[in-house]
Protein backbone atom coordinates (compact mmCIF):
# COMPACT_ATOMS: atom_id res chain seq x y z
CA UNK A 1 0.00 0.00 0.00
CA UNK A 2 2.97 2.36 0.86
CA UNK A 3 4.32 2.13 -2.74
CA UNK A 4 1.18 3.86 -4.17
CA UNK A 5 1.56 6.89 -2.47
CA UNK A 6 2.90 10.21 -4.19
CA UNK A 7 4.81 12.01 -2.82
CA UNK A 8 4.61 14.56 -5.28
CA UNK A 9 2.75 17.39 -3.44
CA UNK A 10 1.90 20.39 -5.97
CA UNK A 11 -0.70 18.33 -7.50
CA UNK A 12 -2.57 18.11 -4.53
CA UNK A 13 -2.59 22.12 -4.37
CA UNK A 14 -3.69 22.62 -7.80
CA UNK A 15 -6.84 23.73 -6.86
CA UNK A 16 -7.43 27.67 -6.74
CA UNK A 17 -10.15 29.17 -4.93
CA UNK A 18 -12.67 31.85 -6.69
CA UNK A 19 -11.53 34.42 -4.82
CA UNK A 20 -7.39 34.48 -5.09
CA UNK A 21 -7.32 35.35 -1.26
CA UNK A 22 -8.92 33.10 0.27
CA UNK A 23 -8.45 29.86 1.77
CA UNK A 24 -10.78 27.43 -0.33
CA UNK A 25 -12.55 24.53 1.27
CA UNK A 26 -11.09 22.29 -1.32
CA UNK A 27 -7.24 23.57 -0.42
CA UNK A 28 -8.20 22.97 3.31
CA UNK A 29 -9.17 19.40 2.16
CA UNK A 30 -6.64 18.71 -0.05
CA UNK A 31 -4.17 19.82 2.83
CA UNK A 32 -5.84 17.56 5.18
CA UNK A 33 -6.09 14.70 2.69
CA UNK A 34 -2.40 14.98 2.37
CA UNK A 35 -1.81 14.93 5.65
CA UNK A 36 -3.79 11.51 5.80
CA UNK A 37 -1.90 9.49 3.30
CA UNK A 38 1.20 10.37 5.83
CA UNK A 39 -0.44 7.07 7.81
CA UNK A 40 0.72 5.49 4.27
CA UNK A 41 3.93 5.80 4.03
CA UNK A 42 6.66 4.12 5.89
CA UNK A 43 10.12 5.62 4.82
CA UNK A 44 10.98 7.94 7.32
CA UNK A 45 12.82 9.94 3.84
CA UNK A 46 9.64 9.99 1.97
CA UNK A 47 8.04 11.40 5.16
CA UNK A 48 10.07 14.05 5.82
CA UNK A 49 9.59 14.79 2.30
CA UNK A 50 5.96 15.58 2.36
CA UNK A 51 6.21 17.14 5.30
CA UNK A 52 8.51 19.81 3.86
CA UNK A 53 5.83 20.10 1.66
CA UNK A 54 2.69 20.56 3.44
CA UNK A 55 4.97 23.57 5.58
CA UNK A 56 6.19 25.13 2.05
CA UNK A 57 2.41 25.15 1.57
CA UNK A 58 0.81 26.16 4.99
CA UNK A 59 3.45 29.30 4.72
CA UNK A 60 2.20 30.21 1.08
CA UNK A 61 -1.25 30.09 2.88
CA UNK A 62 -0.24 32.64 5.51
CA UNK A 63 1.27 34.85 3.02
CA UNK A 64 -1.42 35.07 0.85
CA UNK A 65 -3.99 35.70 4.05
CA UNK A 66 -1.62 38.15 5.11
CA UNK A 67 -2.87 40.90 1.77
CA UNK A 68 -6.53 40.06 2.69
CA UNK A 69 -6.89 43.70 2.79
CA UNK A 70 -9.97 43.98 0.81
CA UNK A 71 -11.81 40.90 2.47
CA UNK A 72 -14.69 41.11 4.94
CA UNK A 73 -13.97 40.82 9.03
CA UNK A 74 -15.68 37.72 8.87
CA UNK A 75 -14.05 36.37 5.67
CA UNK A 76 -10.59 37.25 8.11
CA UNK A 77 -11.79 35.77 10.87
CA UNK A 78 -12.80 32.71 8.86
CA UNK A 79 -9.48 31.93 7.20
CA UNK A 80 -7.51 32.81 10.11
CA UNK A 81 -9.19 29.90 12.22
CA UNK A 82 -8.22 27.36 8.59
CA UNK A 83 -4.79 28.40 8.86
CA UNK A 84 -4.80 27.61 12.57
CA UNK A 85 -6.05 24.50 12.45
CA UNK A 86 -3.93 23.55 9.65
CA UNK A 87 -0.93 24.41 11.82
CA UNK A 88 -1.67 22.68 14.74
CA UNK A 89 -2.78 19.16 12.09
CA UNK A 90 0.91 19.32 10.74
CA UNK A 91 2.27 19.71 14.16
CA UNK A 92 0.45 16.98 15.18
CA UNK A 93 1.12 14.48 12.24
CA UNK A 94 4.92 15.89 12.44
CA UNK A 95 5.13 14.93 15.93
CA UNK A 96 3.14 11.04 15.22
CA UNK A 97 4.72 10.12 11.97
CA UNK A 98 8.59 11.48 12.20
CA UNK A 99 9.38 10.28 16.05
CA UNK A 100 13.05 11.34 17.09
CA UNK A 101 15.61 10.84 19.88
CA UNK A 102 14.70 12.02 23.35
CA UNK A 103 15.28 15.56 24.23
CA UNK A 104 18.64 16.17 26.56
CA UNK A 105 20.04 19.37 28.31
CA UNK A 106 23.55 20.00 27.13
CA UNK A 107 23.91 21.86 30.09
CA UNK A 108 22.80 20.96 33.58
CA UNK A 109 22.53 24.15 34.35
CA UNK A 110 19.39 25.39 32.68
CA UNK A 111 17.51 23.02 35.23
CA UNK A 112 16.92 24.73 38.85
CA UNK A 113 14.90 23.13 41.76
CA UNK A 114 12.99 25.39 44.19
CA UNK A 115 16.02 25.60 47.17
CA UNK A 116 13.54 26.25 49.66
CA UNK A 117 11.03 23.26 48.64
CA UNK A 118 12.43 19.54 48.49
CA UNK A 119 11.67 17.21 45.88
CA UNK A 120 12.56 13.45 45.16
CA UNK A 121 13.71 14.06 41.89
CA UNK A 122 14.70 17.10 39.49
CA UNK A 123 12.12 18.34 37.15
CA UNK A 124 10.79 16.43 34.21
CA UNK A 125 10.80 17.94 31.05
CA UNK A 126 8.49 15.18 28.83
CA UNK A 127 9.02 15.52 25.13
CA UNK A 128 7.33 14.05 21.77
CA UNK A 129 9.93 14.46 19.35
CA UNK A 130 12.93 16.64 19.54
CA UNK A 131 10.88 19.91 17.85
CA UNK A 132 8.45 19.98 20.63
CA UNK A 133 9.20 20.62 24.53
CA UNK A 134 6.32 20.00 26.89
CA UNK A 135 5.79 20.37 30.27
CA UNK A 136 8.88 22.59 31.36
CA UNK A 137 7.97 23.18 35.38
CA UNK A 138 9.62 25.70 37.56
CA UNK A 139 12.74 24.86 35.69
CA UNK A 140 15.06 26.71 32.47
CA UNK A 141 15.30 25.81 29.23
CA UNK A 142 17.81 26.86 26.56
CA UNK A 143 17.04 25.47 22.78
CA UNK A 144 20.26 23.86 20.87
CA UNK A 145 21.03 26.75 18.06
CA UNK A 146 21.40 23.71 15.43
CA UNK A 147 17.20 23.75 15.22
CA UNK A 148 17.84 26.73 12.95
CA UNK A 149 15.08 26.88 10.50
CA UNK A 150 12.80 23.86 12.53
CA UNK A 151 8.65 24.39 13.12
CA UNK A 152 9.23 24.21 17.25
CA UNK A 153 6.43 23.99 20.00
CA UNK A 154 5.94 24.43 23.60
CA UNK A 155 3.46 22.60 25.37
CA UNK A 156 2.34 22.95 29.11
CA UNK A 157 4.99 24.79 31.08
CA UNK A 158 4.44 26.19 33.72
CA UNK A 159 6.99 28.95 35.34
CA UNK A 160 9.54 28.21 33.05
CA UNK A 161 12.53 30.60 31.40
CA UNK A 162 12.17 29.87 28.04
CA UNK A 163 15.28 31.13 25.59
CA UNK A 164 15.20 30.35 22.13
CA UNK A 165 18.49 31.69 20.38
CA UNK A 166 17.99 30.77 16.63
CA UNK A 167 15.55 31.50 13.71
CA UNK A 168 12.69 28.90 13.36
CA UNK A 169 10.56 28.70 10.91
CA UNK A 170 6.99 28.41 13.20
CA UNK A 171 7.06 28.43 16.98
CA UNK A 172 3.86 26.93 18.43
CA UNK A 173 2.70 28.04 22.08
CA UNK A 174 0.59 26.07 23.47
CA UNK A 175 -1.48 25.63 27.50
CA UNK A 176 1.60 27.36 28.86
CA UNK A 177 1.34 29.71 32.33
CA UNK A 178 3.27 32.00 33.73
CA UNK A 179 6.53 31.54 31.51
CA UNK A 180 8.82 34.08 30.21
CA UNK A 181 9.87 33.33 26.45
CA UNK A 182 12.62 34.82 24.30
CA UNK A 183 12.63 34.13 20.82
CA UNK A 184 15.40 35.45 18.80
CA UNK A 185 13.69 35.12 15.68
CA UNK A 186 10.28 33.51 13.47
CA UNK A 187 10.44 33.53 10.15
CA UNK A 188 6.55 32.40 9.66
CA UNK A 189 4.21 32.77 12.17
CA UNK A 190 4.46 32.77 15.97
CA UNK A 191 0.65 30.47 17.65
CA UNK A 192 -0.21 30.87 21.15
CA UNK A 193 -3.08 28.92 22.12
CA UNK A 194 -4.56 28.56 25.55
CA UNK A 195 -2.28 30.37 27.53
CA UNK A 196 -2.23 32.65 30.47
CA UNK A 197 0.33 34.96 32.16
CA UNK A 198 2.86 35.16 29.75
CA UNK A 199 6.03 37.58 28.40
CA UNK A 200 6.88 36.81 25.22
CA UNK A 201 9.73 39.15 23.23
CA UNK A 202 9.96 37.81 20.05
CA UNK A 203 10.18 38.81 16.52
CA UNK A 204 8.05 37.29 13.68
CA UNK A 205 6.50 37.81 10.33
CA UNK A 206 2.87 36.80 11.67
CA UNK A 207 1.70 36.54 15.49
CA UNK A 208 -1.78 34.90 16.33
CA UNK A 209 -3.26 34.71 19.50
CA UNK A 210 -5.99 32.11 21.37
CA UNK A 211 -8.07 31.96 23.94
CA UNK A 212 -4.93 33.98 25.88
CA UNK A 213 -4.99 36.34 28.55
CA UNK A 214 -3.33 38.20 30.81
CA UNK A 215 -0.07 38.09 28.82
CA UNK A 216 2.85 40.68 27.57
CA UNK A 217 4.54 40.62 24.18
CA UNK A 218 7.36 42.41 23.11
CA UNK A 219 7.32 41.67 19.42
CA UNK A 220 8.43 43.34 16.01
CA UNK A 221 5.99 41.56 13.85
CA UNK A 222 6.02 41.88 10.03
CA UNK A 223 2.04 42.36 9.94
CA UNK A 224 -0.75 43.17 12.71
CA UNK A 225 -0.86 40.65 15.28
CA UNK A 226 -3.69 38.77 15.34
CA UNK A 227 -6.07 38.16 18.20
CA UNK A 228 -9.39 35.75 18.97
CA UNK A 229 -11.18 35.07 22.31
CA UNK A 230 -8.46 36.52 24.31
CA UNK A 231 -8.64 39.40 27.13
CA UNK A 232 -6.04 41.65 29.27
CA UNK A 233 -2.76 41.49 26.61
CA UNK A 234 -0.56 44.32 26.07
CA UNK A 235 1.27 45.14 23.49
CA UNK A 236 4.58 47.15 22.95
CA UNK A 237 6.87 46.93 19.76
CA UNK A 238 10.56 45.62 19.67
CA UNK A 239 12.67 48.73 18.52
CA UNK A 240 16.24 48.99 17.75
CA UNK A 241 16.23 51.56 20.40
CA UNK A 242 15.20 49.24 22.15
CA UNK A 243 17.68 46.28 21.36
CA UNK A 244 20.66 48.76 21.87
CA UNK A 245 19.82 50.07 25.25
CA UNK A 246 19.91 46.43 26.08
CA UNK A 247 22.68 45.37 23.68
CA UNK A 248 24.36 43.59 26.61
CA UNK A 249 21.77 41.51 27.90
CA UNK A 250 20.30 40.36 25.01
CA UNK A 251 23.70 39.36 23.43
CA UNK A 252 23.58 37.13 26.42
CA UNK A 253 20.36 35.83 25.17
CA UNK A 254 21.33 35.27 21.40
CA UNK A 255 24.95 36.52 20.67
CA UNK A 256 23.69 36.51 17.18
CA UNK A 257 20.35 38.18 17.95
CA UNK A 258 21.54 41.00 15.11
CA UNK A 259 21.80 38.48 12.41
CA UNK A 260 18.84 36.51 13.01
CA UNK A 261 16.85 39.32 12.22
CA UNK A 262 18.69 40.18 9.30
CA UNK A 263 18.55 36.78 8.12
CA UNK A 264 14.54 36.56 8.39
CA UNK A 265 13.90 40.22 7.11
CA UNK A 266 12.74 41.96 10.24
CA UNK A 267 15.63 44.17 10.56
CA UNK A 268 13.55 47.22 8.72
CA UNK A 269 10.55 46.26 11.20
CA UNK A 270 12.54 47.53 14.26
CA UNK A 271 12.90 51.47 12.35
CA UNK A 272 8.96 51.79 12.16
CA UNK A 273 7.92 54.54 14.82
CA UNK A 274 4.48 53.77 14.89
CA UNK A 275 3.01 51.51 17.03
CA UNK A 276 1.60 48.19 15.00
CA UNK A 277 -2.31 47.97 15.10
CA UNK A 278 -3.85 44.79 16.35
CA UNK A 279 -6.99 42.58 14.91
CA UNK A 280 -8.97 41.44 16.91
CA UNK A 281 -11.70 38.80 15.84
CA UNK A 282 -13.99 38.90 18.94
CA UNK A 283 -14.19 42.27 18.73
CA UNK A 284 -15.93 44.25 15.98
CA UNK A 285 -17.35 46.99 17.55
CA UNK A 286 -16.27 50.35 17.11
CA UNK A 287 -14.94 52.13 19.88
CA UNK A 288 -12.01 51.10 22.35
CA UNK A 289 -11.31 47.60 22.63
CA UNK A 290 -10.64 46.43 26.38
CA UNK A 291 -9.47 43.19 25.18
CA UNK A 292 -5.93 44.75 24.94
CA UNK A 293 -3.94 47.98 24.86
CA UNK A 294 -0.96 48.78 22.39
CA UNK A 295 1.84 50.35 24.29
CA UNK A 296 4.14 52.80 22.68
CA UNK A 297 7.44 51.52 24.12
CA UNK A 298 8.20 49.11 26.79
CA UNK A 299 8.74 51.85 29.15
CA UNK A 300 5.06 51.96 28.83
CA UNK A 301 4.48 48.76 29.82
CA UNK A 302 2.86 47.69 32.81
CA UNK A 303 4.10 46.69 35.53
CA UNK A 304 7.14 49.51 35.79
CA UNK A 305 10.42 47.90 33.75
CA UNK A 306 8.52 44.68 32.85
CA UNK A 307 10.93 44.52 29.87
CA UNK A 308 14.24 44.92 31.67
CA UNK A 309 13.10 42.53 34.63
CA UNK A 310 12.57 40.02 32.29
CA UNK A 311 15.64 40.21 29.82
CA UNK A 312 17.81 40.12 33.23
CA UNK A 313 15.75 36.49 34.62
CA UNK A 314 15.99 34.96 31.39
CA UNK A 315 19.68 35.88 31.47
CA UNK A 316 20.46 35.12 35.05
CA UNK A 317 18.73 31.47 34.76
């Protein structure tokens, strides 16, 4: 049965949609479909292969969604949820079909148990494959630089210092609280689903938010971040004023912070002085939204020197 499977992926997207931007129910099953015959196919090679595929695809998606300027709010909100749900299918079929070695720190280090509390055993970081981290407790994590240009997700932490010093290509955030998160760079789209008291400072070409609340993000973002069933965010862009009045810290972070965002484009993002507008799908009333407020620095930001505070934890881990 595994023989008859092709591999060969742009037929399966030949379909267009009547209207060029947007996302077809026939392109949604066709993704889907593809995404089936992965139970098919046994080569871990071949595998791989369509995988590649379906990502070069779901990004082509995003990028087209991303000039919906003339569609309708709904017709937004509508192919924003596709996309989403496409995401989280490849992550899932990534993480089922392509199983790799179990996740190790290279450092000791980045794991710290409460001094004050005992406990039998160190914390346990569980893990699917060796792109996705879950359940990161009260402890620090540091990603390996080598997943340079990887779809990565985070699953269920909880208190965790969370550094990621490379350029993926699609983070995935996912039932995490109360984490802090550096990501050096996203050259797709940045997910958070289901998560609560977070600071993210990130930079990405697309940021979309779920059922999320009471969460910070520092973020130069290529388009307006996008928002859906989620309450008490704030908002502040990443400037290169910014990034040089904390040169030092952050070089900590990523000591090639600089060239990650040269390397995924967002270097001009961190010039623009005006603050980024934000969509918001739950909300399409006019007036001000109290979903979420748009700061115009990080001095802004609430609490006082949330951004410094944080940069310094994630540093001192």
């Amino acid at each position: 049965m595994s023989g008859s499977v092709n591999c060969a992926l742009p037929v399966l997207f030949s379909l267009r949609s009547p209207t060029p931007m947007t996302l077809a129910n026939a392109e949604v099953d066709a993704f889907n479909a593809a995404l089936g015959e992965l139970r098919a196919i046994t080569d871990r090679d071949k595998a791989e292969a369509v995988l590649r595929g379906l990502t070069a695809q779901l990004r082509a998606y995003e990028r087209r969604a991303q000039i919906t300027s003339s569609l309708s709010a709904y017709d937004r909100r509508v192919t924003n949820i596709q996309l989403t749900k496409l995401a989280y299918n490849l992550a899932a079929a990534r993480q089922l079909k392509v199983p790799r070695k179990a996740f190790a720190f290279s450092n000791r280090k980045y794991i710290k148990k409460d001094s004050a509390v005992e406990t039998p055993s160190a914390p346990v970081i569980q893990y699917i494959d060796e792109n996705v981290t879950c359940d990161i407790v009260d402890a620090s994590f540091r990603l390996e630089p080598d997943k340079e240009g990887t779809d990565y997700t985070l699953r269920k932490c909880v208190n965790a210092r969370i550094v990621l010093p490379t350029q993926l290509s699609t983070l995935y955030v996912d039932d995490c609280d109360g984490c802090m998160i550096f990501c050096s760079s996203v050259s797709g789209a940045l997910h958070m689903e289901r998560c609560r008291g977070l600071v993210v400072i990130a930079s990405c070409h697309q940021l979309r938010i779920h059922h999320t609340a009471s969460s910070t993000f520092v973020v130069a973002v290529g388009s307006s971040p996008i928002i859906e069933h989620s309450l008490d965010l704030q908002f502040a862009p990443l400037t290169r004023a910014t990034i040089e009045a904390h040169t030092a810290l952050l070089g900590k972070l990523d000591p090639e912070f600089n060239k990650h965002l040269l390397q995924s484009g967002l270097d001009p993002v961190l010039d623009e002085t005006q603050c980024f507008t934000v969509r918001d799908f739950s909300w399409l009333k006019a007036g001000d939204n109290p979903h979420y407020k748009v700061r115009r620095d990080v001095a802004s930001l609430e609490p006082e020197n949330l951004f410094g505070n944080t940069v310094t934890a994630l540093v001192e881990q």
